[in-house]
Protein backbone atom coordinates (compact mmCIF):
# COMPACT_ATOMS: atom_id res chain seq x y z
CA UNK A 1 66.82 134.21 138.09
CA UNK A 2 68.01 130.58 138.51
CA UNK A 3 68.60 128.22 136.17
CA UNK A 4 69.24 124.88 136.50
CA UNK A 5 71.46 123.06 133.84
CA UNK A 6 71.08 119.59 132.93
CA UNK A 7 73.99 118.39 131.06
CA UNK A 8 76.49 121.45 132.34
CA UNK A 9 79.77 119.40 131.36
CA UNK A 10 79.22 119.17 127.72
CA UNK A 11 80.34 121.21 124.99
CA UNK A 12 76.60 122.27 124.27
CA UNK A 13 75.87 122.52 128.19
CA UNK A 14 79.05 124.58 129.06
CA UNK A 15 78.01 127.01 126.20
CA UNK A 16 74.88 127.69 127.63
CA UNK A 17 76.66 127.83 131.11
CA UNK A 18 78.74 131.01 129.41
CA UNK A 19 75.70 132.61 127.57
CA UNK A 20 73.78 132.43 130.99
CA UNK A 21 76.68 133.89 133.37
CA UNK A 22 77.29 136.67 130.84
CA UNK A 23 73.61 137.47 131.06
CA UNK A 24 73.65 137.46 134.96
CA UNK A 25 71.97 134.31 135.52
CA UNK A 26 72.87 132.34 138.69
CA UNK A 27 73.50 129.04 137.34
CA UNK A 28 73.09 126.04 139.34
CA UNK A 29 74.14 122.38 138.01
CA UNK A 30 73.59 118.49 138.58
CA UNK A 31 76.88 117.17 138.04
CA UNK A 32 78.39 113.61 138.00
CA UNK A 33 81.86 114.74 136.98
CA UNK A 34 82.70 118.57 137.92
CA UNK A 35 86.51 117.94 136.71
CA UNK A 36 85.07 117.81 133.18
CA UNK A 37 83.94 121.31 133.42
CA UNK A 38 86.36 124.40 132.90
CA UNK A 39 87.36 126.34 136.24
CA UNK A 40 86.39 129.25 134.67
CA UNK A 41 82.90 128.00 134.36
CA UNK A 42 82.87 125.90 137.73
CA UNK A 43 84.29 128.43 139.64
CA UNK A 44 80.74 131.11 139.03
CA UNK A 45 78.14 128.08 139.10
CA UNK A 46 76.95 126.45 141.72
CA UNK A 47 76.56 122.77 141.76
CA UNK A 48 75.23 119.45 143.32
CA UNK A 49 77.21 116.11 142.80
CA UNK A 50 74.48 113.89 141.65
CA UNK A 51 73.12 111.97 138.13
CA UNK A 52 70.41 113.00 136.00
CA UNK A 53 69.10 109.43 135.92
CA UNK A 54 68.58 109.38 139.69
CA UNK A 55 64.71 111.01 140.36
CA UNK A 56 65.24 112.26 143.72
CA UNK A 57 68.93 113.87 142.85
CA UNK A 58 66.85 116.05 140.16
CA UNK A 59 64.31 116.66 142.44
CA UNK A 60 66.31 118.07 144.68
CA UNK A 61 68.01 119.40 141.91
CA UNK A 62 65.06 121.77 140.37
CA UNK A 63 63.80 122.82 143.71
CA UNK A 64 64.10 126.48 143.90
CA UNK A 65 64.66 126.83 140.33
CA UNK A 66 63.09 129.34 138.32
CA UNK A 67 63.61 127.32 135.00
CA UNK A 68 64.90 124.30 133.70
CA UNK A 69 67.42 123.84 130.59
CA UNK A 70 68.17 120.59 129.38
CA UNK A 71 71.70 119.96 127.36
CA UNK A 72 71.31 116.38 127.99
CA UNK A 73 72.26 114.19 124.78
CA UNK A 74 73.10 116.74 122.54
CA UNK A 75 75.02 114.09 120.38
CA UNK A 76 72.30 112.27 119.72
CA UNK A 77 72.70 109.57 122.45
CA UNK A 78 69.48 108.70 124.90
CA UNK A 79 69.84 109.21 128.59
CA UNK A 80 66.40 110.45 129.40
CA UNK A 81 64.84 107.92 131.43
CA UNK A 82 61.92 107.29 133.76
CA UNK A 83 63.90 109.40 136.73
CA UNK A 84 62.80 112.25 135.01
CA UNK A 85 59.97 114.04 136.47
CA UNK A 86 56.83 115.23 134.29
C-alpha cells in the first residue's frame, strides 16, 4: 500500500512516517525541505520536492496513491488553501 504524507517533516508527520514504515507501508512524501527530516526516515521514503500549496505539485503528488494522510498544521497554524484538491 502507498501512502502519501502531507506534512512528512514535522514532529506529528515524521511520527506517522515511523508508525507507517514499521507497518510496511511504502511511504511517499511532498516535501519543501527534505533536510528537516531525519536520515533515518528519508533514507526508506520516497519523496517529491514540491509545496503543498501548489495544486498541480499535489496532484502529481497523490497520483498512484492508495491513501492520503494529512499532518499539515498540526500546531494549529492554517496552510490549507485553495491548491488543495476536493
Amino acid at each position: 500500500m502507498k501512502l502519501l504524507l502531507l506534512g512528512a517533516s514535522g514532529r506529528v508527520g515524521q511520527r506517522i512516517a515511523e508508525l507507517a514504515i514499521q507497518d510496511g507501508m511504502k511511504v511517499h512524501a511532498l516535501l519543501r525541505h527534505p533536510d528537516k527530516l531525519p536520515s533515518s526516515i528519508l533514507e526508506k521514503i520516497t519523496y517529491t520536492h514540491g509545496n503543498v500549496l501548489n495544486k498541480e505539485q499535489i496532484e502529481e503528488a497523490i497520483s498512484g496513491s492508495d491513501m492520503v494522510v494529512s499532518a499539515l498544521s498540526t500546531d494549529g497554524g492554517n496552510v490549507l488553501s485553495e491548491s488543495m484538491p476536493l
